[in-house]
PDB file of N, CA and C in Angstrom:
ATOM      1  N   UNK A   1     109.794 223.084 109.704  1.00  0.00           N
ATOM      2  CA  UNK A   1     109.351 221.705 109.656  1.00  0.00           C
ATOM      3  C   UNK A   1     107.818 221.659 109.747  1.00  0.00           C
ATOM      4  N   UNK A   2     107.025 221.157 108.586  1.00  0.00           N
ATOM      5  CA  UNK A   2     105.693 220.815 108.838  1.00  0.00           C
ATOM      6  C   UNK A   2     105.327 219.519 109.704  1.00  0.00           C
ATOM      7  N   UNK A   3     104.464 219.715 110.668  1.00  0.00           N
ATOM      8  CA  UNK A   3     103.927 218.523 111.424  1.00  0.00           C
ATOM      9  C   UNK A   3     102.603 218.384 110.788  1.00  0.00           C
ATOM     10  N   UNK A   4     102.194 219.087 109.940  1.00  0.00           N
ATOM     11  CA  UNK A   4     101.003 217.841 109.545  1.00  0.00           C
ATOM     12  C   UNK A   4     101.218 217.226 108.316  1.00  0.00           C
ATOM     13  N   UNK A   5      99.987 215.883 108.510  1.00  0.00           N
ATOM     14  CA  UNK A   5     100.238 214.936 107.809  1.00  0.00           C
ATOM     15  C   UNK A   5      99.941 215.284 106.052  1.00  0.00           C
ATOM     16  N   UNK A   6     100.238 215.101 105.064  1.00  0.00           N
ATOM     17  CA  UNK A   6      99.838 214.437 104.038  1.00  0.00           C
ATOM     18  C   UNK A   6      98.709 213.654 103.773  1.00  0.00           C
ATOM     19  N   UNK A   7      97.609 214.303 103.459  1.00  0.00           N
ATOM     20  CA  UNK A   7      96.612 213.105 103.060  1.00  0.00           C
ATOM     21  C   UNK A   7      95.732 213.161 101.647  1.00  0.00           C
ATOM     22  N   UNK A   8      95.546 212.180 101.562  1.00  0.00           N
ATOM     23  CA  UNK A   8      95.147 212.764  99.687  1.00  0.00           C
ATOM     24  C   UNK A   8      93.885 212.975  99.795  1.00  0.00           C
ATOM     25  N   UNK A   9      93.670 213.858  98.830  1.00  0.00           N
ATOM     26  CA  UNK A   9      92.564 214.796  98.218  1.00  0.00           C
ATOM     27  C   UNK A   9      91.078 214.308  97.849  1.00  0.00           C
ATOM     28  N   UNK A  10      89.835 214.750  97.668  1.00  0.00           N
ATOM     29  CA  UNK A  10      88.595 213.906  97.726  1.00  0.00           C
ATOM     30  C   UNK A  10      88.824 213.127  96.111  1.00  0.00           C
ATOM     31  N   UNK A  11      89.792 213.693  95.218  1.00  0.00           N
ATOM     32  CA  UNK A  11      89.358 213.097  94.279  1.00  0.00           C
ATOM     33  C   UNK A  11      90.085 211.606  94.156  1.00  0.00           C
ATOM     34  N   UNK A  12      91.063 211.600  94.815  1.00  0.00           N
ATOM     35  CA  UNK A  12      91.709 210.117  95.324  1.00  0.00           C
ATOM     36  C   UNK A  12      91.025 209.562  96.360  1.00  0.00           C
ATOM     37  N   UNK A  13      89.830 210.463  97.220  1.00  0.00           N
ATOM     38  CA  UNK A  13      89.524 209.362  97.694  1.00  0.00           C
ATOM     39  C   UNK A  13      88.054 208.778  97.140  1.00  0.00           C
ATOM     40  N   UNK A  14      87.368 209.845  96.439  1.00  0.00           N
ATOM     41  CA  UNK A  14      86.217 208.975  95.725  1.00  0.00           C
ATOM     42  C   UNK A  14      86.499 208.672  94.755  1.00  0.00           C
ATOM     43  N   UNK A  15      86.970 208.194  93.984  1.00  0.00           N
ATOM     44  CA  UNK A  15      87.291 208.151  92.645  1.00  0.00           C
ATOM     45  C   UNK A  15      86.572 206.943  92.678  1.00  0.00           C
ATOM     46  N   UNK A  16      85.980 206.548  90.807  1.00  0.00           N
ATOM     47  CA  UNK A  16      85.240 205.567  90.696  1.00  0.00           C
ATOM     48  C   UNK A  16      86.445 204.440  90.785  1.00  0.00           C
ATOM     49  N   UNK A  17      85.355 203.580  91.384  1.00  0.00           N
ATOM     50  CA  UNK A  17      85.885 201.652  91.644  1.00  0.00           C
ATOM     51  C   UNK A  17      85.677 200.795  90.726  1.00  0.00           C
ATOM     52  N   UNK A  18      85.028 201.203  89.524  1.00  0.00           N
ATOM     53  CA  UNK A  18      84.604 200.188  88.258  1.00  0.00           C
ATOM     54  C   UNK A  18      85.405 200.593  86.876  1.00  0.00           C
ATOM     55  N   UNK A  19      85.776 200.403  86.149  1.00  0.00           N
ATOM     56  CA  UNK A  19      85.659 201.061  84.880  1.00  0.00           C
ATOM     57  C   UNK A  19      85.081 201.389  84.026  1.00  0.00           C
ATOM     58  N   UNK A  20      85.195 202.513  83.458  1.00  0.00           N
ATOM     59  CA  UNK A  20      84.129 202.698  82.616  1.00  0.00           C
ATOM     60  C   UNK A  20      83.427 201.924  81.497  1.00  0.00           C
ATOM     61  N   UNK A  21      83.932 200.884  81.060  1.00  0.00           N
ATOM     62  CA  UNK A  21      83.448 200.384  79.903  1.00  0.00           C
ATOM     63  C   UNK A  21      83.699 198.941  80.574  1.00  0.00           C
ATOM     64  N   UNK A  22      81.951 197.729  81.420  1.00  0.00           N
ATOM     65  CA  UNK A  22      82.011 196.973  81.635  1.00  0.00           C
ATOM     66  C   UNK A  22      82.839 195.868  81.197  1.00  0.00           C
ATOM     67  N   UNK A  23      83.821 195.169  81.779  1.00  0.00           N
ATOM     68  CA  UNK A  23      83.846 193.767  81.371  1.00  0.00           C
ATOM     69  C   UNK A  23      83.472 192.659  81.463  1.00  0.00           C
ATOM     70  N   UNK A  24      83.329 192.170  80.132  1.00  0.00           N
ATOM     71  CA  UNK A  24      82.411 190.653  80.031  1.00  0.00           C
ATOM     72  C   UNK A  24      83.158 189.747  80.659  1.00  0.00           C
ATOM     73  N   UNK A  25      82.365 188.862  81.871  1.00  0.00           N
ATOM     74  CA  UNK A  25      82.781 187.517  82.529  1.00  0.00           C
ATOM     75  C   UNK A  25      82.701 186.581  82.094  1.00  0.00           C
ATOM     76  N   UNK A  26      83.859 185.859  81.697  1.00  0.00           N
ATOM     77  CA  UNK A  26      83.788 184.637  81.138  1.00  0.00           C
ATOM     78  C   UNK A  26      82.813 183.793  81.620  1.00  0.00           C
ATOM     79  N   UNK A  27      82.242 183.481  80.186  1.00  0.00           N
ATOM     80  CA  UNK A  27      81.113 182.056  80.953  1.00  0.00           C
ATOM     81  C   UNK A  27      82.151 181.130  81.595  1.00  0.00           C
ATOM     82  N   UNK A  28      81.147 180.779  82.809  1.00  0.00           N
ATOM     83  CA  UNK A  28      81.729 179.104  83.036  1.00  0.00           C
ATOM     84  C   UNK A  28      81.124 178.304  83.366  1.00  0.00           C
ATOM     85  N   UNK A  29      81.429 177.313  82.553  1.00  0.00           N
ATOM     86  CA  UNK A  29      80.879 176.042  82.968  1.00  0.00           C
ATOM     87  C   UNK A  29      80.770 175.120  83.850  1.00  0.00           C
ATOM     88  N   UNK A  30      79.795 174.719  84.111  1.00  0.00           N
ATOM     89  CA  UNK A  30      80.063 173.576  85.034  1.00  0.00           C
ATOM     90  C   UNK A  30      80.885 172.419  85.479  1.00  0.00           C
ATOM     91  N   UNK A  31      81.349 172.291  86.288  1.00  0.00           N
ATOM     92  CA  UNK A  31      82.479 171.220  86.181  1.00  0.00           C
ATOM     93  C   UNK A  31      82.076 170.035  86.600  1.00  0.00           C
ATOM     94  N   UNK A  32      82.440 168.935  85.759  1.00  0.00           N
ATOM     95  CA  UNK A  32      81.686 167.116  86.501  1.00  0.00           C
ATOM     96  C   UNK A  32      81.704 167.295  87.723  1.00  0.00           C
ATOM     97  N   UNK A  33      81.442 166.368  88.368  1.00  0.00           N
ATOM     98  CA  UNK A  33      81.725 166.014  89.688  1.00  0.00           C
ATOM     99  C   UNK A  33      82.960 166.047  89.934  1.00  0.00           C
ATOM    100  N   UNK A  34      83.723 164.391  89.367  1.00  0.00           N
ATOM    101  CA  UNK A  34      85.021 163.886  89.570  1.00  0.00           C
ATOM    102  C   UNK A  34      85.646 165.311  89.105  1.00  0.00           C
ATOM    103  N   UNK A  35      85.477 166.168  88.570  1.00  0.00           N
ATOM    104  CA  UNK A  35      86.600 167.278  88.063  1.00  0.00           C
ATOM    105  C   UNK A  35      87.328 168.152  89.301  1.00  0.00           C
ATOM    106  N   UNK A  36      86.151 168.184  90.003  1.00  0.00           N
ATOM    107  CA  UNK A  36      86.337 169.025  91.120  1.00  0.00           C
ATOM    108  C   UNK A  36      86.820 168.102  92.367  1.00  0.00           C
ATOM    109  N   UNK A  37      87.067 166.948  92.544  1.00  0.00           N
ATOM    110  CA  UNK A  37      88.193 166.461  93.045  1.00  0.00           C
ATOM    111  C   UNK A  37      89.933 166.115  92.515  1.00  0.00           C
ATOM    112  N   UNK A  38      89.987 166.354  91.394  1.00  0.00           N
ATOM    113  CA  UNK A  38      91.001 166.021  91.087  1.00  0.00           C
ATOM    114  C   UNK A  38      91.828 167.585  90.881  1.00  0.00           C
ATOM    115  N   UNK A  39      93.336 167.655  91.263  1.00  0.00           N
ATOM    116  CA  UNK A  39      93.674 168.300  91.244  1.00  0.00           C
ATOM    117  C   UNK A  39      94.004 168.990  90.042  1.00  0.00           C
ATOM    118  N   UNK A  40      94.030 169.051  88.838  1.00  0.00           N
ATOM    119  CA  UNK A  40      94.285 169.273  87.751  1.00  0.00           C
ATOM    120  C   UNK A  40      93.310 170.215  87.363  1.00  0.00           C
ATOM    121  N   UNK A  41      91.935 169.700  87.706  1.00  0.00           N
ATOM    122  CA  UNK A  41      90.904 170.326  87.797  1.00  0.00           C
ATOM    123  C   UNK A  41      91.161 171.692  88.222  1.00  0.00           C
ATOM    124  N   UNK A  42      91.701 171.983  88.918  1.00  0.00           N
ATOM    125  CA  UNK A  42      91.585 173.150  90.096  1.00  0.00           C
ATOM    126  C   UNK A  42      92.163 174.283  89.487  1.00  0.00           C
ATOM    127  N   UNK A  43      92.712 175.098  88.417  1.00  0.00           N
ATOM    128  CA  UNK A  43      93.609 175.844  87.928  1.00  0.00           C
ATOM    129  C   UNK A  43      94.578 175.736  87.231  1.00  0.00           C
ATOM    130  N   UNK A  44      95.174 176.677  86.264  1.00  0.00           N
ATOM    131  CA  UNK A  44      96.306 176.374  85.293  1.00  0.00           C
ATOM    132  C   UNK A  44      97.528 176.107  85.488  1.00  0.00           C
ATOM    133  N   UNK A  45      98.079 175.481  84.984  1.00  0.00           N
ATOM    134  CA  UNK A  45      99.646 175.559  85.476  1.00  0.00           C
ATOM    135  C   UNK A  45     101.028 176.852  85.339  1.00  0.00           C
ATOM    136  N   UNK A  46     101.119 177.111  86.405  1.00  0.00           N
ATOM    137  CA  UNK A  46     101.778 178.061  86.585  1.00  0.00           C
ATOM    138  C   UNK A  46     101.141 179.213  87.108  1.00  0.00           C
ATOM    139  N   UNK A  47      99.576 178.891  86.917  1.00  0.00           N
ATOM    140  CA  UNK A  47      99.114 180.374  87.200  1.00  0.00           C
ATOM    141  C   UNK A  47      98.198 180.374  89.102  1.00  0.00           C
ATOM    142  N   UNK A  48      98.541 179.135  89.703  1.00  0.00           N
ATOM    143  CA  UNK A  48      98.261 178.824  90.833  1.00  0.00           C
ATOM    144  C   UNK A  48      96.773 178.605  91.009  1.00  0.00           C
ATOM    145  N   UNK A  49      96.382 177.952  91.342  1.00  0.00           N
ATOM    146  CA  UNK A  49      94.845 177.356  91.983  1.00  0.00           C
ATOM    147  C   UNK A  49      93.694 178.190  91.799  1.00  0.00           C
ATOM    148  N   UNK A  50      92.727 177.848  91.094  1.00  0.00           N
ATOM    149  CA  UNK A  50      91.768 178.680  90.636  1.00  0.00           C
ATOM    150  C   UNK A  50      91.212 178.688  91.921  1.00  0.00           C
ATOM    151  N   UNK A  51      90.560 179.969  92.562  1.00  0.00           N
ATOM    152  CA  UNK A  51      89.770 179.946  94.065  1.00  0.00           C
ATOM    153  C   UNK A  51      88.053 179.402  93.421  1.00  0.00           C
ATOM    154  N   UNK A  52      87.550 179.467  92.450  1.00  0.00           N
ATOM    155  CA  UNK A  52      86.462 178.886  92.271  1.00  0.00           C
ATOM    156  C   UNK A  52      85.412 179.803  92.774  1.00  0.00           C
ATOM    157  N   UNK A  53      86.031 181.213  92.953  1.00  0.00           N
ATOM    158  CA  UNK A  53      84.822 182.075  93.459  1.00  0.00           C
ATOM    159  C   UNK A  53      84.137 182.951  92.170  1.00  0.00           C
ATOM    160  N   UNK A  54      82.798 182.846  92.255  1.00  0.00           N
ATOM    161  CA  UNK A  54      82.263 183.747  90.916  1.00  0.00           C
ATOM    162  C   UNK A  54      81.329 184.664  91.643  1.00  0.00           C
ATOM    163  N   UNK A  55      81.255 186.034  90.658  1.00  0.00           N
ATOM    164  CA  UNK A  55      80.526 187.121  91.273  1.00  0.00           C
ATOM    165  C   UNK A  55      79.075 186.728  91.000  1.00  0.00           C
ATOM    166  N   UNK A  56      78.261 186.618  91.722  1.00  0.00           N
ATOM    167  CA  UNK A  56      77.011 186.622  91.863  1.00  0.00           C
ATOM    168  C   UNK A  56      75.992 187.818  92.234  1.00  0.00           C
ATOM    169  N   UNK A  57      75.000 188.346  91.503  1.00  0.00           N
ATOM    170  CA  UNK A  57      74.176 189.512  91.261  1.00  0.00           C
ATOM    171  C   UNK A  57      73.595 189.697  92.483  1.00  0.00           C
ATOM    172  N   UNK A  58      72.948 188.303  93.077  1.00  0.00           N
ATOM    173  CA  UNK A  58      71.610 188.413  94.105  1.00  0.00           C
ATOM    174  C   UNK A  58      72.582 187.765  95.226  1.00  0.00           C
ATOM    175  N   UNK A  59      71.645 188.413  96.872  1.00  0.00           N
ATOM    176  CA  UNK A  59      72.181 187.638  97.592  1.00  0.00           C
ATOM    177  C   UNK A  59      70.679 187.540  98.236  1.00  0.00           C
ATOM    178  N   UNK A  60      70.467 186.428  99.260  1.00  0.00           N
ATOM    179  CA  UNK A  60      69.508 186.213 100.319  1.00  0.00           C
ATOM    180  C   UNK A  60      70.598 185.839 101.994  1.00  0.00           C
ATOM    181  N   UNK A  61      69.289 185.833 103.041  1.00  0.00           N
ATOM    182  CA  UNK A  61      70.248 186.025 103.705  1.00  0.00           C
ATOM    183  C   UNK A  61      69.647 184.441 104.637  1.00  0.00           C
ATOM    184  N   UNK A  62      70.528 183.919 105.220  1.00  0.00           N
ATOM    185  CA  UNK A  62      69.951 182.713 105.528  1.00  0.00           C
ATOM    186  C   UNK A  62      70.366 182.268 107.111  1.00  0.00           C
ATOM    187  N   UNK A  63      69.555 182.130 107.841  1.00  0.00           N
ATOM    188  CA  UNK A  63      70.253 181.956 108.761  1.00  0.00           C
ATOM    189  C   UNK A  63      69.892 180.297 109.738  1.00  0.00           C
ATOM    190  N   UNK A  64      71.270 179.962 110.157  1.00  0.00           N
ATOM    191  CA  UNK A  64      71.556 178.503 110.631  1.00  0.00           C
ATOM    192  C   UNK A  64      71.763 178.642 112.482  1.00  0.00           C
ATOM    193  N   UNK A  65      71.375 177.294 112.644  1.00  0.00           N
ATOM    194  CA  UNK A  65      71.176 176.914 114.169  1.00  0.00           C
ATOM    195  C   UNK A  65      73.013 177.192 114.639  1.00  0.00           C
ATOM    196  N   UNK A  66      73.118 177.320 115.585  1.00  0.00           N
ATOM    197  CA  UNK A  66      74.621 176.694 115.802  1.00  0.00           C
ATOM    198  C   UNK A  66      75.207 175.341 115.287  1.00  0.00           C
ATOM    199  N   UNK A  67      73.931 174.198 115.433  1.00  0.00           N
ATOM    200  CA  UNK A  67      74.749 173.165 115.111  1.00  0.00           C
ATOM    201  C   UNK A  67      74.890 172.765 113.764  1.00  0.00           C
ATOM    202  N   UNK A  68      73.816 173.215 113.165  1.00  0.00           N
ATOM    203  CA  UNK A  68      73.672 173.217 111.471  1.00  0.00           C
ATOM    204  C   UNK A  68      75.515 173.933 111.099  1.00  0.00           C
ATOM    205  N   UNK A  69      75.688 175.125 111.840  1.00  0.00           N
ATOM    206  CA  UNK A  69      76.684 176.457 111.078  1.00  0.00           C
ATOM    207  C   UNK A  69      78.255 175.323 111.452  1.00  0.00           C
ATOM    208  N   UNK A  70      77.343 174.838 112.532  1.00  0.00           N
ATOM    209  CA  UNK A  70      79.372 173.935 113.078  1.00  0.00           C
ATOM    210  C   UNK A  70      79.392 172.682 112.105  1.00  0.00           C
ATOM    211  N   UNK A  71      78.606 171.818 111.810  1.00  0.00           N
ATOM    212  CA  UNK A  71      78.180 171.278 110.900  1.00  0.00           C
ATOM    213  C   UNK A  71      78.722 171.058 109.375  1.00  0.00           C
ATOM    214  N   UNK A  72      78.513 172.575 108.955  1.00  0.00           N
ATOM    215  CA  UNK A  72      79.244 173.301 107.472  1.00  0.00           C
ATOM    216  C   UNK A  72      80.485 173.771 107.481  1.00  0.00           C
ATOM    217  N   UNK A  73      80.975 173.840 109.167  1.00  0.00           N
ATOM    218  CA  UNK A  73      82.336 174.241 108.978  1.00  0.00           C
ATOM    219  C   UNK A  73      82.838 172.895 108.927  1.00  0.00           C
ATOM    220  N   UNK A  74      82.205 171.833 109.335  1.00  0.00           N
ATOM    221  CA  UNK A  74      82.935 170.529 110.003  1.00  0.00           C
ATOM    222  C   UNK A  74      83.103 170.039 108.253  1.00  0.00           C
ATOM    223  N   UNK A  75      82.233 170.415 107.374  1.00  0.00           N
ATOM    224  CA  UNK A  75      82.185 169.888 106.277  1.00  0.00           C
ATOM    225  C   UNK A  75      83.229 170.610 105.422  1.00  0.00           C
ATOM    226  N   UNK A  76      83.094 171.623 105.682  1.00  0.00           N
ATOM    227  CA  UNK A  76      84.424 172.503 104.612  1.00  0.00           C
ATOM    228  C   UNK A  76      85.883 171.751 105.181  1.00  0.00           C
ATOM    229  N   UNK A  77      86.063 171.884 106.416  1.00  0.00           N
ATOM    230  CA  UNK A  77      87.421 171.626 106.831  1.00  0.00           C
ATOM    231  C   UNK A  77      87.794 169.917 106.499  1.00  0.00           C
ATOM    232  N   UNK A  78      86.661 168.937 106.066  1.00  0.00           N
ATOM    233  CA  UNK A  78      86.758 168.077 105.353  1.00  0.00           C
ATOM    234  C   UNK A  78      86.973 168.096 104.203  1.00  0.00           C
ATOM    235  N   UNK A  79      86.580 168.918 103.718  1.00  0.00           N
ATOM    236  CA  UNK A  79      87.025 169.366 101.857  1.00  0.00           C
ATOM    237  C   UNK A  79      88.561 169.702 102.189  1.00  0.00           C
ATOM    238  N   UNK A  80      88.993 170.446 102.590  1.00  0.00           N
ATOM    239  CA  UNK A  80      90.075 170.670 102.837  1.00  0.00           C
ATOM    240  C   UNK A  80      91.206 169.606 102.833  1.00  0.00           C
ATOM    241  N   UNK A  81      91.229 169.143 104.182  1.00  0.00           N
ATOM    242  CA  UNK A  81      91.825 168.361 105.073  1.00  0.00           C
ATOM    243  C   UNK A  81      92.097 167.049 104.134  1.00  0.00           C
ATOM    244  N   UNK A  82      90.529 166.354 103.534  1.00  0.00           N
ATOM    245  CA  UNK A  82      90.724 164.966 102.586  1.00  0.00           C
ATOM    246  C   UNK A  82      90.648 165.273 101.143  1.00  0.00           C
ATOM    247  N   UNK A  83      90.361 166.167 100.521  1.00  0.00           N
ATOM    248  CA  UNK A  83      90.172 166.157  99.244  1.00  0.00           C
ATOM    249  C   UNK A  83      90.733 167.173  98.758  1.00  0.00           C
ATOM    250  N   UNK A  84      91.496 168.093  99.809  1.00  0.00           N
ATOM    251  CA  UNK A  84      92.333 169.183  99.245  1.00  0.00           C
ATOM    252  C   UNK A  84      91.463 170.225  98.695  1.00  0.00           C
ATOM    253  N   UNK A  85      89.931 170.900  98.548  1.00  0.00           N
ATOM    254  CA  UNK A  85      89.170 171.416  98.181  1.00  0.00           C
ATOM    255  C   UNK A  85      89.097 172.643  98.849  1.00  0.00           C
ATOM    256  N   UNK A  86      89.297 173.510  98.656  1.00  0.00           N
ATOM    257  CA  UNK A  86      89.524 175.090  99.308  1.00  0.00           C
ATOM    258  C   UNK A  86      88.296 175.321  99.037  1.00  0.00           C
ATOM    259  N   UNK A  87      87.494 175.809  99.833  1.00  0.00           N
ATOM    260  CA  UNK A  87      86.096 176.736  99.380  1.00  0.00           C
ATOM    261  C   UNK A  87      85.181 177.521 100.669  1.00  0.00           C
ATOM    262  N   UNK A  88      84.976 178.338  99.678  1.00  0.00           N
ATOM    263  CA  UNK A  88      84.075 179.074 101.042  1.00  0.00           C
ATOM    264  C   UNK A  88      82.832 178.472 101.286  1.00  0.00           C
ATOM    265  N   UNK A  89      81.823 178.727 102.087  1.00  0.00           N
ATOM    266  CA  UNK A  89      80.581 178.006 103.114  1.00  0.00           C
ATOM    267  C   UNK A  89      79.755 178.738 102.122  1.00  0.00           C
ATOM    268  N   UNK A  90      79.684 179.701 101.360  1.00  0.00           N
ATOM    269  CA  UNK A  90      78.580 179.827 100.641  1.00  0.00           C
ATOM    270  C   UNK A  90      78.656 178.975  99.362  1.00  0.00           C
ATOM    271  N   UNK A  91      79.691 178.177  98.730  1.00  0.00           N
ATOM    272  CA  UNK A  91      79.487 177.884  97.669  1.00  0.00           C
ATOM    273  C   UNK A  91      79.442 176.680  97.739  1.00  0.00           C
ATOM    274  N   UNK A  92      79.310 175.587  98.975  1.00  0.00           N
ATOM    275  CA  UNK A  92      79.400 174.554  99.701  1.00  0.00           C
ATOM    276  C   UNK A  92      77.372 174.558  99.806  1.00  0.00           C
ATOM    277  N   UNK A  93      77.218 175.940 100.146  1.00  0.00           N
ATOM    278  CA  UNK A  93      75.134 175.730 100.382  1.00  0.00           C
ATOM    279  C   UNK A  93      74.881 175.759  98.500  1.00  0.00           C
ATOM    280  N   UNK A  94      75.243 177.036  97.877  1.00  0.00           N
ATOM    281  CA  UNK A  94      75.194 176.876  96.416  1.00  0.00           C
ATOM    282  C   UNK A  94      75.005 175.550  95.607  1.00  0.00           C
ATOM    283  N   UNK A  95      76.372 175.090  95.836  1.00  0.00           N
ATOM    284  CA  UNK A  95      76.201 173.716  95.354  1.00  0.00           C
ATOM    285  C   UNK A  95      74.827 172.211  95.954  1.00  0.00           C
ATOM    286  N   UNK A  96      75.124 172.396  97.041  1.00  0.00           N
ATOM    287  CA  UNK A  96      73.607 171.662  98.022  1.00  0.00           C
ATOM    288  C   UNK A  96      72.173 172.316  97.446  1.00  0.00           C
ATOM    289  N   UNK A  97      71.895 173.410  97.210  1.00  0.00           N
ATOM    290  CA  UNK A  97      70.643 173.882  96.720  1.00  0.00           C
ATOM    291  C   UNK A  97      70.836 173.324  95.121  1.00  0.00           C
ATOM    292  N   UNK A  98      71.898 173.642  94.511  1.00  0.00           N
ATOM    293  CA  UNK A  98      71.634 173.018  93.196  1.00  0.00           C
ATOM    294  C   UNK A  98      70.983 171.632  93.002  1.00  0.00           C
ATOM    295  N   UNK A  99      71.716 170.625  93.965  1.00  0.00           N
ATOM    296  CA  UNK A  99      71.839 169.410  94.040  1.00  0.00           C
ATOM    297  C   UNK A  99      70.031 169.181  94.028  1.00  0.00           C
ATOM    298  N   UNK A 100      69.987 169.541  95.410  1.00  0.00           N
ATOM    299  CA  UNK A 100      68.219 169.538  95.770  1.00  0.00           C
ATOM    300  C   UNK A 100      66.920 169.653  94.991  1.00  0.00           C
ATOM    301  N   UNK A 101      67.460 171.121  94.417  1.00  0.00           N
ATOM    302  CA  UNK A 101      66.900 171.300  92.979  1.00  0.00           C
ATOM    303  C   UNK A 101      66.762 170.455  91.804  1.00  0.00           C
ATOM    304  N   UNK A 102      67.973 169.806  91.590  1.00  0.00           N
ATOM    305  CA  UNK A 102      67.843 169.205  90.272  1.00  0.00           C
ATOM    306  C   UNK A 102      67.666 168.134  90.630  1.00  0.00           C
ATOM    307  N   UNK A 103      67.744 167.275  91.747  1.00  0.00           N
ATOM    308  CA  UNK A 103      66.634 166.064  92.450  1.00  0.00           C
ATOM    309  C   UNK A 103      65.183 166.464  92.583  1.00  0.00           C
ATOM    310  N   UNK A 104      64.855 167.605  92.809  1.00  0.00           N
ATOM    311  CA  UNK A 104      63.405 167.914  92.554  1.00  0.00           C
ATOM    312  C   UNK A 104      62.840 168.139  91.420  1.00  0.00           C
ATOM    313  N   UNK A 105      63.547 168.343  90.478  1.00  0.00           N
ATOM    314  CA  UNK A 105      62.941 168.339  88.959  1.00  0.00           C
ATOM    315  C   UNK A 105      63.089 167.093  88.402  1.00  0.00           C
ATOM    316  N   UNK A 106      63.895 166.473  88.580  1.00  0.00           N
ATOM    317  CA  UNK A 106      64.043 164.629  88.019  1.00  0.00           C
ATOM    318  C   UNK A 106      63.104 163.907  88.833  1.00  0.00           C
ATOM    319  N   UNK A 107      63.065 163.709  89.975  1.00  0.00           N
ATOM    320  CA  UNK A 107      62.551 162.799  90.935  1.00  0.00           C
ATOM    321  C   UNK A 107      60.468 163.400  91.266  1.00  0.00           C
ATOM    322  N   UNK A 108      60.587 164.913  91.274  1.00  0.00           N
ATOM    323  CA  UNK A 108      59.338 165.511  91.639  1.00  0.00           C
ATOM    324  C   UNK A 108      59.094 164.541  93.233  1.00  0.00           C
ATOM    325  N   UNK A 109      57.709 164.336  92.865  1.00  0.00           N
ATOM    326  CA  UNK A 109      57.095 163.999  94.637  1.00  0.00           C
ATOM    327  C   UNK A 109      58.060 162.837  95.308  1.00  0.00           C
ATOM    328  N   UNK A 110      58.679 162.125  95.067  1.00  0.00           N
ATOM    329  CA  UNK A 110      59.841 161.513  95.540  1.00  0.00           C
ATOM    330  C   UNK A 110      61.051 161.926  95.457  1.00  0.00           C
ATOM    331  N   UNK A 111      60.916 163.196  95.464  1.00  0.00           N
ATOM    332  CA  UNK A 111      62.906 163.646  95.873  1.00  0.00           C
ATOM    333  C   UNK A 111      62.758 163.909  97.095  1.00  0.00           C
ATOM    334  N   UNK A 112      64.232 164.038  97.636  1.00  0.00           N
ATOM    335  CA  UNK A 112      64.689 164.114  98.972  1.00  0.00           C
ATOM    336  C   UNK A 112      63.668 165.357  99.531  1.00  0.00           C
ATOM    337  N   UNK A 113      63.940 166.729  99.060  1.00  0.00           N
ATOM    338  CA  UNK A 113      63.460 167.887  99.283  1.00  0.00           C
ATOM    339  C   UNK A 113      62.120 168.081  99.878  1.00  0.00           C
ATOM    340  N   UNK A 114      61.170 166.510  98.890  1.00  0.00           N
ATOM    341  CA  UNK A 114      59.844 166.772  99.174  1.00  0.00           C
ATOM    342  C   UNK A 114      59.916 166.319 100.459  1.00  0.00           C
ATOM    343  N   UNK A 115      60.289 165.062 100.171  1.00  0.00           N
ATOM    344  CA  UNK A 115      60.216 164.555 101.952  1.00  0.00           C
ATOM    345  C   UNK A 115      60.767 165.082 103.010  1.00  0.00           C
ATOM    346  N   UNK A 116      61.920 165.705 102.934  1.00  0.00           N
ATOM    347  CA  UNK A 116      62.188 166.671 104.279  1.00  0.00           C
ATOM    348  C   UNK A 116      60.886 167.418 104.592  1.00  0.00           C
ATOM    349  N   UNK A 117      60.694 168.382 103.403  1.00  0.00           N
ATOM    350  CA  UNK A 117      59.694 169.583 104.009  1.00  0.00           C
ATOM    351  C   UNK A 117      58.417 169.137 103.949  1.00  0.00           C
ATOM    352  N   UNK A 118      58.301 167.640 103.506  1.00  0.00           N
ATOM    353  CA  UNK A 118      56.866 167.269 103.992  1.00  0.00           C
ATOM    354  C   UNK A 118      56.513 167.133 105.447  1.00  0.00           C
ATOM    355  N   UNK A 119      57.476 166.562 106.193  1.00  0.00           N
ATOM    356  CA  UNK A 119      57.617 166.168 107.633  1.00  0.00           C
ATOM    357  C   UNK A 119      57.783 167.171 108.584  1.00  0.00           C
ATOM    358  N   UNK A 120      57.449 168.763 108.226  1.00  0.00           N
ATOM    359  CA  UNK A 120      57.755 169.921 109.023  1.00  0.00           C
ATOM    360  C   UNK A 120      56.227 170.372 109.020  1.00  0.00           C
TER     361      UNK A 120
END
C-alpha cells in the first residue's frame, strides 16, 4: 500500500493561463441610462443575467474615509435591494468618474467637479 499522495507534475502546475492566439472582446457599448434599470436590459434570455463586469487594462488605487467606503456600500445595497442592480463598488466609482467627467467637458468652469475641488 502506498501512503503517499498523488500530486501533479510542474507541467500541470505551470502550464500557461491564456491561449495562445488572443481573443477579441466584444465591443460594448454603452447602455442609456433607463436601460440599465430595466430588467430586460440586464442579459439574454435563457442565458441568465449579464454580471456587467468588463476587463479593464489599467488599475489606480484609491483610497476612502470609512464613511465615504460605508457610504458606497450603503449605495450598492440600494442598487440591489430597489432597482434590482447587481454590481460591484468599482463600477459604481467608474460610472461616477464618467459622469463627472462628461459634466466637466459640457459645463467646464461651472460643473459640479469644479466646484467641489475649488473649495479644498
Amino acid at each position: 500500500m502506498n501512503r503517499r499522495a498523488s500530486l501533479p507534475g510542474a507541467n500541470e502546475l505551470f502550464r500557461p493561463t491564456k491561449n495562445p492566439a488572443p481573443i477579441p472582446e466584444p465591443a460594448v457599448e454603452p447602455e442609456p441610462d433607463n436601460a440599465a434599470a430595466s430588467p430586460a436590459g440586464r442579459g439574454a434570455a435563457g442565458s441568465g443575467p449579464a454580471s456587467g463586469r468588463v476587463r479593464h487594462d489599467h488599475k489606480i488605487t484609491v483610497y476612502f474615509s470609512e464613511e465615504e467606503l460605508l457610504a458606497l456600500e450603503d449605495a450598492n445595497l440600494e442598487l440591489r435591494r430597489t432597482h434590482g442592480i447587481r454590481v460591484d463598488r468599482g463600477r459604481i466609482v467608474r460610472v461616477a468618474v464618467a459622469q463627472a467627467l462628461a459634466d466637466l467637458q459640457a459645463n467646464g468652469a461651472a460643473a459640479f467637479l469644479v466646484s467641489e475641488l475649488d473649495e479644498q
